[in-house]
Every structure is written in C-alpha cells, then in structure tokens.
PDB file of N, CA and C in Angstrom:
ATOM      1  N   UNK A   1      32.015  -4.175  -8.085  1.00  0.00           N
ATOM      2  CA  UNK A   1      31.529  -5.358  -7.427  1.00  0.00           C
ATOM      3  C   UNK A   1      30.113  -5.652  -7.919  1.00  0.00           C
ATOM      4  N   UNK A   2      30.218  -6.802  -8.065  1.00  0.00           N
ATOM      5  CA  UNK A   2      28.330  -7.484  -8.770  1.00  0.00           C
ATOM      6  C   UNK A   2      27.541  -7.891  -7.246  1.00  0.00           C
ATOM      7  N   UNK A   3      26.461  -7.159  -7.959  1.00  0.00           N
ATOM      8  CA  UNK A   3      25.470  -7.369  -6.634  1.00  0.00           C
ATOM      9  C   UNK A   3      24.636  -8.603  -7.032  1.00  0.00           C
ATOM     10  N   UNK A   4      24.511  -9.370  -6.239  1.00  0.00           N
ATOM     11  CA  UNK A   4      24.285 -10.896  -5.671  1.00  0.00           C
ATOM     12  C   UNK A   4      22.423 -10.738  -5.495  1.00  0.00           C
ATOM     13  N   UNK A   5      21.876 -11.550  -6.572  1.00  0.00           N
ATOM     14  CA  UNK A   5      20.236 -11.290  -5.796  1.00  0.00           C
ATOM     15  C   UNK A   5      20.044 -12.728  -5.177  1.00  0.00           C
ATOM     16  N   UNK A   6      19.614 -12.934  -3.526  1.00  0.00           N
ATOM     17  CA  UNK A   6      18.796 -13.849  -2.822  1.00  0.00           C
ATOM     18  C   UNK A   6      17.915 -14.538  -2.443  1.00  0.00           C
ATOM     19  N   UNK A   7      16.755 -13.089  -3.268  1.00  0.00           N
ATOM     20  CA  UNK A   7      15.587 -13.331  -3.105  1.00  0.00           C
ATOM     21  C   UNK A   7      15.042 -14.816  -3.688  1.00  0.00           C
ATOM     22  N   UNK A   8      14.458 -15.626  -3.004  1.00  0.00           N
ATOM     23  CA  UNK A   8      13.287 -16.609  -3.808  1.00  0.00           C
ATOM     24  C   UNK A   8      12.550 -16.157  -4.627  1.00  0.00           C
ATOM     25  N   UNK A   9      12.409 -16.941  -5.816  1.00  0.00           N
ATOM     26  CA  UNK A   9      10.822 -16.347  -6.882  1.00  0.00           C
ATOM     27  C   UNK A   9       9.293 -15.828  -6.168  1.00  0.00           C
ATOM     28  N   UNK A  10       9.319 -16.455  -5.032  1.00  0.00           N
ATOM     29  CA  UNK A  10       8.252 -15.867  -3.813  1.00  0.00           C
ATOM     30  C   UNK A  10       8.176 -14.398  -3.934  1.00  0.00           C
ATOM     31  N   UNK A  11       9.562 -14.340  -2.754  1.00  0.00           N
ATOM     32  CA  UNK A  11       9.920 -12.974  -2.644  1.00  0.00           C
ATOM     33  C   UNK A  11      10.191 -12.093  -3.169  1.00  0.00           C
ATOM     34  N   UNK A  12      10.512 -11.935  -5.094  1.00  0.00           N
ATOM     35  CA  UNK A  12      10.533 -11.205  -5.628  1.00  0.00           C
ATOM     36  C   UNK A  12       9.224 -10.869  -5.809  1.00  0.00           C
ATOM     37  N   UNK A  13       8.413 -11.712  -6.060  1.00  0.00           N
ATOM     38  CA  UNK A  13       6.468 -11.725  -6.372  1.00  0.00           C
ATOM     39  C   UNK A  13       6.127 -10.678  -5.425  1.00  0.00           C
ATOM     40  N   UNK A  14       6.572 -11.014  -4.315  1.00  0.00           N
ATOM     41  CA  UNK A  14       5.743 -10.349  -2.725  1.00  0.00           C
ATOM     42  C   UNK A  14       6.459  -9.259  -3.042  1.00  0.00           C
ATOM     43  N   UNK A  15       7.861  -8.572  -3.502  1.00  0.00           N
ATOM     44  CA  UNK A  15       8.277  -7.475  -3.189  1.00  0.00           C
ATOM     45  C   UNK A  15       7.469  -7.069  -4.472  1.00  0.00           C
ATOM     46  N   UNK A  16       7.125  -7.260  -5.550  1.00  0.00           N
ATOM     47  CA  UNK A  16       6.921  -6.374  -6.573  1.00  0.00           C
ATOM     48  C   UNK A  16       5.217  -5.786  -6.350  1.00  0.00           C
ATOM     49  N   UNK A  17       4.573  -7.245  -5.632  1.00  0.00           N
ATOM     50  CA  UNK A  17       3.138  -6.439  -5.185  1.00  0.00           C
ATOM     51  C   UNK A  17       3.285  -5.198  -4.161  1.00  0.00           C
ATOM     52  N   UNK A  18       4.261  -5.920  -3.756  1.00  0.00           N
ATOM     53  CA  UNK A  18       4.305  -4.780  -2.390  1.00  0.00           C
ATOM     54  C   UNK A  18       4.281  -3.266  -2.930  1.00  0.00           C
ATOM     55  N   UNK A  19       5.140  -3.079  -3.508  1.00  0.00           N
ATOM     56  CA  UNK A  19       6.097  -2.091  -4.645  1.00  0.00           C
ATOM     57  C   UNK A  19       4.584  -1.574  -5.493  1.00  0.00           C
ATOM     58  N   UNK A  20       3.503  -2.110  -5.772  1.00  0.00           N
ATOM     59  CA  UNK A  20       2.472  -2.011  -6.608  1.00  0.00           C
ATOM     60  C   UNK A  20       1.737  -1.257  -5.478  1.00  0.00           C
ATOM     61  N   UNK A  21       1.546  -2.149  -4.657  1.00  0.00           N
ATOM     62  CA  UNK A  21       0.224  -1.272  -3.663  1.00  0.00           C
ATOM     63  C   UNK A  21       0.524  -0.539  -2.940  1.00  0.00           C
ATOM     64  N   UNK A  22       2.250   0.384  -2.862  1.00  0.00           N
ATOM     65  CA  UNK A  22       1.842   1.506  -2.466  1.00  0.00           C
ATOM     66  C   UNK A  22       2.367   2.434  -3.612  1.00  0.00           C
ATOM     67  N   UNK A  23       2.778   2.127  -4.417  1.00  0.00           N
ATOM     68  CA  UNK A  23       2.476   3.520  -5.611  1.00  0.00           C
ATOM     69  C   UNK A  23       1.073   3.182  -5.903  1.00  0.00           C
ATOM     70  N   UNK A  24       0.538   2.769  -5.852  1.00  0.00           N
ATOM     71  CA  UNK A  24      -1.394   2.463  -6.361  1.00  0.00           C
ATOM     72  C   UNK A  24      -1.676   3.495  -5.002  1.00  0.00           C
ATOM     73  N   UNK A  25      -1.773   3.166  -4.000  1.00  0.00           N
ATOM     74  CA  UNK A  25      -2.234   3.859  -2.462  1.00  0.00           C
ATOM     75  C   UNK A  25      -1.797   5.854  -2.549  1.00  0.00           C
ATOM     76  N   UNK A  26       0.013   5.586  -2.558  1.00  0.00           N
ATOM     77  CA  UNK A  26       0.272   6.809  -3.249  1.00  0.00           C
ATOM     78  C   UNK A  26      -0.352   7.725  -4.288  1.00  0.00           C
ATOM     79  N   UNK A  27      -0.912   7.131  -5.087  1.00  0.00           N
ATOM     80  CA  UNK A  27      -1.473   7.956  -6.168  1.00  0.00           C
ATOM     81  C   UNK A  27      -2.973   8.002  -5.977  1.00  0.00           C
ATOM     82  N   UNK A  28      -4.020   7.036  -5.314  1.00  0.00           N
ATOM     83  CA  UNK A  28      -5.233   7.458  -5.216  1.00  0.00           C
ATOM     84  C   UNK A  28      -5.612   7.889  -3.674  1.00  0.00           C
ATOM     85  N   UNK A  29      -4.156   7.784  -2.867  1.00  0.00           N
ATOM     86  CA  UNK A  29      -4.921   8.350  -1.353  1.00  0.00           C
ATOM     87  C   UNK A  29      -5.031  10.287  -1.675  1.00  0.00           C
ATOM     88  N   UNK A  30      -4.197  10.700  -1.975  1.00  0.00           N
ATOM     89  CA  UNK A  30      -4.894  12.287  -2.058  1.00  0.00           C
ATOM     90  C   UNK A  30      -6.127  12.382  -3.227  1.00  0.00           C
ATOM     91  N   UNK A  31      -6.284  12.205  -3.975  1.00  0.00           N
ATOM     92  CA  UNK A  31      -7.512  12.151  -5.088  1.00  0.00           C
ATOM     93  C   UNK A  31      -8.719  11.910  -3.850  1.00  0.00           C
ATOM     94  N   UNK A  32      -8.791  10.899  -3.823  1.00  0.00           N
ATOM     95  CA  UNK A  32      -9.846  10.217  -3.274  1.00  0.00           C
ATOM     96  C   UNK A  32     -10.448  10.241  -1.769  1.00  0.00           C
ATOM     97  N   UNK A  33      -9.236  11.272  -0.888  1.00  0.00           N
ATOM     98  CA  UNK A  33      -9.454  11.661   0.625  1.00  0.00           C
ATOM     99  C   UNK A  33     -10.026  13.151   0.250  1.00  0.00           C
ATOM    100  N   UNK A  34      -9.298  13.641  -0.897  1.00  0.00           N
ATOM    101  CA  UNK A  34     -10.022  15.026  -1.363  1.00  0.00           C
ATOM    102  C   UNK A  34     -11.461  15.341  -1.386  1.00  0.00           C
ATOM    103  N   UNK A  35     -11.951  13.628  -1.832  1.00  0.00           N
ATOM    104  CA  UNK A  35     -13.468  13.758  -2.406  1.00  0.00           C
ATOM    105  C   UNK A  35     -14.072  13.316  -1.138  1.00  0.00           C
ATOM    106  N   UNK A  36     -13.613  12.802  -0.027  1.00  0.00           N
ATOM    107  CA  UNK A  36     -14.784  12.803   1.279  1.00  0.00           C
ATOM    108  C   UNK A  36     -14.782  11.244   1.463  1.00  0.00           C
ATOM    109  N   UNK A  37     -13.973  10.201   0.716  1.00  0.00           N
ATOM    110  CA  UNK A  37     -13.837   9.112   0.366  1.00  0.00           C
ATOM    111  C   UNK A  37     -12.695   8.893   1.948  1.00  0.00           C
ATOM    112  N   UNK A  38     -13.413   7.522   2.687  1.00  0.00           N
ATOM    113  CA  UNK A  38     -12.091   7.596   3.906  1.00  0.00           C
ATOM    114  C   UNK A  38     -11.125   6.541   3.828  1.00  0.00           C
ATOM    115  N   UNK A  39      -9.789   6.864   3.951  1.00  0.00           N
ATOM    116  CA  UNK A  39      -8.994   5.638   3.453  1.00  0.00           C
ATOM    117  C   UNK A  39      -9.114   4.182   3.678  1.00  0.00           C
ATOM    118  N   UNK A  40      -9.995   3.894   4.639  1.00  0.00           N
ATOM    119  CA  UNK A  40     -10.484   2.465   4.594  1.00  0.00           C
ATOM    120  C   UNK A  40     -10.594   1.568   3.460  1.00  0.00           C
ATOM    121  N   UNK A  41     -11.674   2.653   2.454  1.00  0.00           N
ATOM    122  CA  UNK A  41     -12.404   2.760   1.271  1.00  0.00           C
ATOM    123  C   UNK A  41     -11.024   2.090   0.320  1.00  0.00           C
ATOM    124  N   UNK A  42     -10.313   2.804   0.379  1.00  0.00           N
ATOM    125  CA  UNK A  42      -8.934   3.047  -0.536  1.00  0.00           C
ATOM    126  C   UNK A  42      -8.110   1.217  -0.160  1.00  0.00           C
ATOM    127  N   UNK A  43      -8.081   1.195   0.911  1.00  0.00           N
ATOM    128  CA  UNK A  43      -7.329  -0.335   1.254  1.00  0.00           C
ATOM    129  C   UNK A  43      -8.061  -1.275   1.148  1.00  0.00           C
ATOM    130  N   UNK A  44      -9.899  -1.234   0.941  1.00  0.00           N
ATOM    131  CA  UNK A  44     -10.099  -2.445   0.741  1.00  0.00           C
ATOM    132  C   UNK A  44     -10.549  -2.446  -0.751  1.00  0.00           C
ATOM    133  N   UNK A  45      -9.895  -1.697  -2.081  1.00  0.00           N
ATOM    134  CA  UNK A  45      -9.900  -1.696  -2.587  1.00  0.00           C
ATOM    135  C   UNK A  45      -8.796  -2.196  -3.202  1.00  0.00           C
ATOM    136  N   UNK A  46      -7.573  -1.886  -2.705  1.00  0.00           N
ATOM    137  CA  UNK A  46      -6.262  -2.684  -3.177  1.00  0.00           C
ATOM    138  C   UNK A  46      -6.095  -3.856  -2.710  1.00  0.00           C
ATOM    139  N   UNK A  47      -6.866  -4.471  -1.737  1.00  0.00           N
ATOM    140  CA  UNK A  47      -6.982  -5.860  -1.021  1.00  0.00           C
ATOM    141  C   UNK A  47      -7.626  -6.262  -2.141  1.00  0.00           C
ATOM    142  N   UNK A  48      -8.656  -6.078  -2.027  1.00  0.00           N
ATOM    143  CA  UNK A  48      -9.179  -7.137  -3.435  1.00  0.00           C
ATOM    144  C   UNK A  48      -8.780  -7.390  -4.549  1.00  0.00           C
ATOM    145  N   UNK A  49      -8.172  -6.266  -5.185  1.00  0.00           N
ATOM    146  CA  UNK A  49      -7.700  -6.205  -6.355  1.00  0.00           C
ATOM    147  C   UNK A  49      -6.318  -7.540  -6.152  1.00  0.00           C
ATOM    148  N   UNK A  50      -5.837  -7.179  -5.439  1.00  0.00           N
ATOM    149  CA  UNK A  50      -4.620  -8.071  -5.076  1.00  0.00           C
ATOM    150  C   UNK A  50      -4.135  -9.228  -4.162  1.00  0.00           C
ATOM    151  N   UNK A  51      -5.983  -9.527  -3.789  1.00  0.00           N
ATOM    152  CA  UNK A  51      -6.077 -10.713  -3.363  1.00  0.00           C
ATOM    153  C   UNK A  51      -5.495 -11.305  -2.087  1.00  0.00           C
ATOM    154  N   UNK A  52      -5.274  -9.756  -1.291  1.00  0.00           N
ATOM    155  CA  UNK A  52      -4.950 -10.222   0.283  1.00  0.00           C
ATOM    156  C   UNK A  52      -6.026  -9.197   0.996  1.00  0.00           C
ATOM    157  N   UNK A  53      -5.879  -9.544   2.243  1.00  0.00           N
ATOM    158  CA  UNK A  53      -7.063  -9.092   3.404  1.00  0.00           C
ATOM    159  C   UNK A  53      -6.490  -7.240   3.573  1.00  0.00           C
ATOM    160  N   UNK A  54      -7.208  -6.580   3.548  1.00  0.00           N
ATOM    161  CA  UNK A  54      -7.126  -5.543   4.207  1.00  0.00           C
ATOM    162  C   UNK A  54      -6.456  -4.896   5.248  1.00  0.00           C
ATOM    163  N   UNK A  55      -6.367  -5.784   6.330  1.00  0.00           N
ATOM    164  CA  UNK A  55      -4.959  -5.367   7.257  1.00  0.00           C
ATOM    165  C   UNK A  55      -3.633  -5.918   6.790  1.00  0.00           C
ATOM    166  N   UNK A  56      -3.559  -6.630   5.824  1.00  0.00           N
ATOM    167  CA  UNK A  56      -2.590  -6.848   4.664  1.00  0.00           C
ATOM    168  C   UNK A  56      -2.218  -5.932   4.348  1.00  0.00           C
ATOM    169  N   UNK A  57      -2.755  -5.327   3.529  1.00  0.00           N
ATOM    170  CA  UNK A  57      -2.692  -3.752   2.786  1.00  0.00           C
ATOM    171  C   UNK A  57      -2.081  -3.030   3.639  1.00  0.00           C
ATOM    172  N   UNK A  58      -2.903  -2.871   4.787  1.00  0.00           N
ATOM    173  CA  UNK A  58      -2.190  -1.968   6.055  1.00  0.00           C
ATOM    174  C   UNK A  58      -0.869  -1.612   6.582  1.00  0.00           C
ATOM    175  N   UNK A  59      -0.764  -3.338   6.489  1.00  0.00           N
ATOM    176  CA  UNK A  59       0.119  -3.807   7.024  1.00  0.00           C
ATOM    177  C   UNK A  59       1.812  -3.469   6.156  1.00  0.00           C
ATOM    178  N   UNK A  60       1.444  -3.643   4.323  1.00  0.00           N
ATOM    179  CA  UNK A  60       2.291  -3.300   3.882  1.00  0.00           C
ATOM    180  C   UNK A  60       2.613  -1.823   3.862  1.00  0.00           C
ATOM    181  N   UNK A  61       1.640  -0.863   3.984  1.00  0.00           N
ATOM    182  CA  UNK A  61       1.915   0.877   3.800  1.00  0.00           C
ATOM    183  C   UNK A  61       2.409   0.935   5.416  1.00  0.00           C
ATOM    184  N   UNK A  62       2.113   0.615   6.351  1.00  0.00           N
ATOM    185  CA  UNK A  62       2.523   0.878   7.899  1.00  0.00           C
ATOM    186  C   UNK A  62       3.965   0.847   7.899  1.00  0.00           C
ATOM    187  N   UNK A  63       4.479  -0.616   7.151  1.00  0.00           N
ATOM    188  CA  UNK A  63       5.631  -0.144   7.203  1.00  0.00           C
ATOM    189  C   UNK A  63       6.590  -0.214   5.975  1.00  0.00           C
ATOM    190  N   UNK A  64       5.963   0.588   5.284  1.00  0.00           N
ATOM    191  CA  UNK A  64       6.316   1.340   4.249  1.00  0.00           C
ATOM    192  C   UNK A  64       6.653   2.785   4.355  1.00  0.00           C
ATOM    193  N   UNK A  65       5.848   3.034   5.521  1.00  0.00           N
ATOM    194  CA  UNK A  65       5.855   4.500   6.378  1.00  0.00           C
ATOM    195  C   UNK A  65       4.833   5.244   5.415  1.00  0.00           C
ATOM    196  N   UNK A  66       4.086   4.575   4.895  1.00  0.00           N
ATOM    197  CA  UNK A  66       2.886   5.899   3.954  1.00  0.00           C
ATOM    198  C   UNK A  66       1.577   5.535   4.931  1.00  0.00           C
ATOM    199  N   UNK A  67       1.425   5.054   6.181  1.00  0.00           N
ATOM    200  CA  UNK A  67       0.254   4.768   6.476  1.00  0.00           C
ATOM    201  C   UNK A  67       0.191   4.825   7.838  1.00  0.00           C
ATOM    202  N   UNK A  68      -0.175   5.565   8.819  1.00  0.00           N
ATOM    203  CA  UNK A  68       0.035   5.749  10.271  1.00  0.00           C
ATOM    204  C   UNK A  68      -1.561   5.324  10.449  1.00  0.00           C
ATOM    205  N   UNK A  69      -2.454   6.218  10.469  1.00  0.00           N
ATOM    206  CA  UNK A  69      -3.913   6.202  11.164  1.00  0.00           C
ATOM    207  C   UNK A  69      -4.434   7.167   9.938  1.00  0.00           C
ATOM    208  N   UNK A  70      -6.022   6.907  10.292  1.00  0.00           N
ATOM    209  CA  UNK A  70      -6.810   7.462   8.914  1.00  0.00           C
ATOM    210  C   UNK A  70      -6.961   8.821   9.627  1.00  0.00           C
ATOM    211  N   UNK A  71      -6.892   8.916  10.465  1.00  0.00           N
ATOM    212  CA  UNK A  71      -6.932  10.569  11.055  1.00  0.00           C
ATOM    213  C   UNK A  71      -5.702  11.157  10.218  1.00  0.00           C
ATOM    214  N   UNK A  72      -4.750  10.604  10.496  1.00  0.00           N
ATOM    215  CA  UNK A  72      -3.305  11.488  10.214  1.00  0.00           C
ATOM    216  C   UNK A  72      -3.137  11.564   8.527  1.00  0.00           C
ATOM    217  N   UNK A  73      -4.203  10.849   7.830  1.00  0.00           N
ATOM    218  CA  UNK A  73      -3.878  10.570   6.410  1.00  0.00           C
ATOM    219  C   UNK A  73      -4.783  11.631   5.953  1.00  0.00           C
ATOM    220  N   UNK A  74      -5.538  11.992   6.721  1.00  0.00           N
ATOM    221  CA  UNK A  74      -6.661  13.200   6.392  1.00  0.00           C
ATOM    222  C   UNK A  74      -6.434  14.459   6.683  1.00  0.00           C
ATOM    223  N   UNK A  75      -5.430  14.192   7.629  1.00  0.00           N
ATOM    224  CA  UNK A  75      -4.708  15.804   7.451  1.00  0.00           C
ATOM    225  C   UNK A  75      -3.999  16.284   7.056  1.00  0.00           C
ATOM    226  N   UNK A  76      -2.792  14.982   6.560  1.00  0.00           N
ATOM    227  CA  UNK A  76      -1.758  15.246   5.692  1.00  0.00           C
ATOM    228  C   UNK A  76      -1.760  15.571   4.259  1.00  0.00           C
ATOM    229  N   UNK A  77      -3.128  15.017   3.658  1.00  0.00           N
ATOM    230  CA  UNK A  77      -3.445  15.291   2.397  1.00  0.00           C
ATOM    231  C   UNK A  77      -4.658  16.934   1.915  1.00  0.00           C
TER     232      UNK A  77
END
C-alpha cells in the first residue's frame, strides 16, 4: 500500500524545523549543561537562529518529550 502525504508545503517547513531544533537541542543540551551553561541559554539560542520566540522552542521540545523543566534537564544530563 502507498502512503498518501497531506501535509501542506507549510507543514512540511514547520515539521522539518521542528525535526531541526530538537536534534540541534539534543546534541548541545548535555555539552553545554555540562559546562554550567542553563538551558534557557540553549533555547534562546535556537529561537533566534530559527526565528521564533523562545517559548516556541519550548514549546516544540515539551512536546517532543525532550523538555520538562530546567531543573529536571540538569539532572538528567
């Protein structure tokens, strides 16, 4: 059976940033929580880069499930 894509040209855009900022988040949240750096630091860094607000960012790792609270990201790493 052929799988059918739905998405709008939008929504492929939005899924592939999405898809970007958390392997980007993934790969510099342990580096960079290592060095004393607090993940705040880390999201308003991929906000800018990618040109949405910061609880944006949040908003995509929250429920992505890589992003609960900066307490819990500091102990997990």
């Amino acid at each position: 059976m052929t799988e059918i894509d739905l998405m709008t040209p939008m929504e492929r855009k939005r899924k592939e940033r999405n898809e970007s900022i958390i392997a980007e988040f993934k790969e510099l949240a342990p580096k960079l929580t290592a060095q004393g750096k607090k993940p705040y630091r880390i999201l308003r860094a991929l906000a800018e880069k990618h040109g949405i607000t910061t609880s944006g960012v949040r908003f995509i790792l929250v429920g992505a499930g890589c992003y609960t609270t900066a307490d819990e990201l500091s102990k997990n790493i």
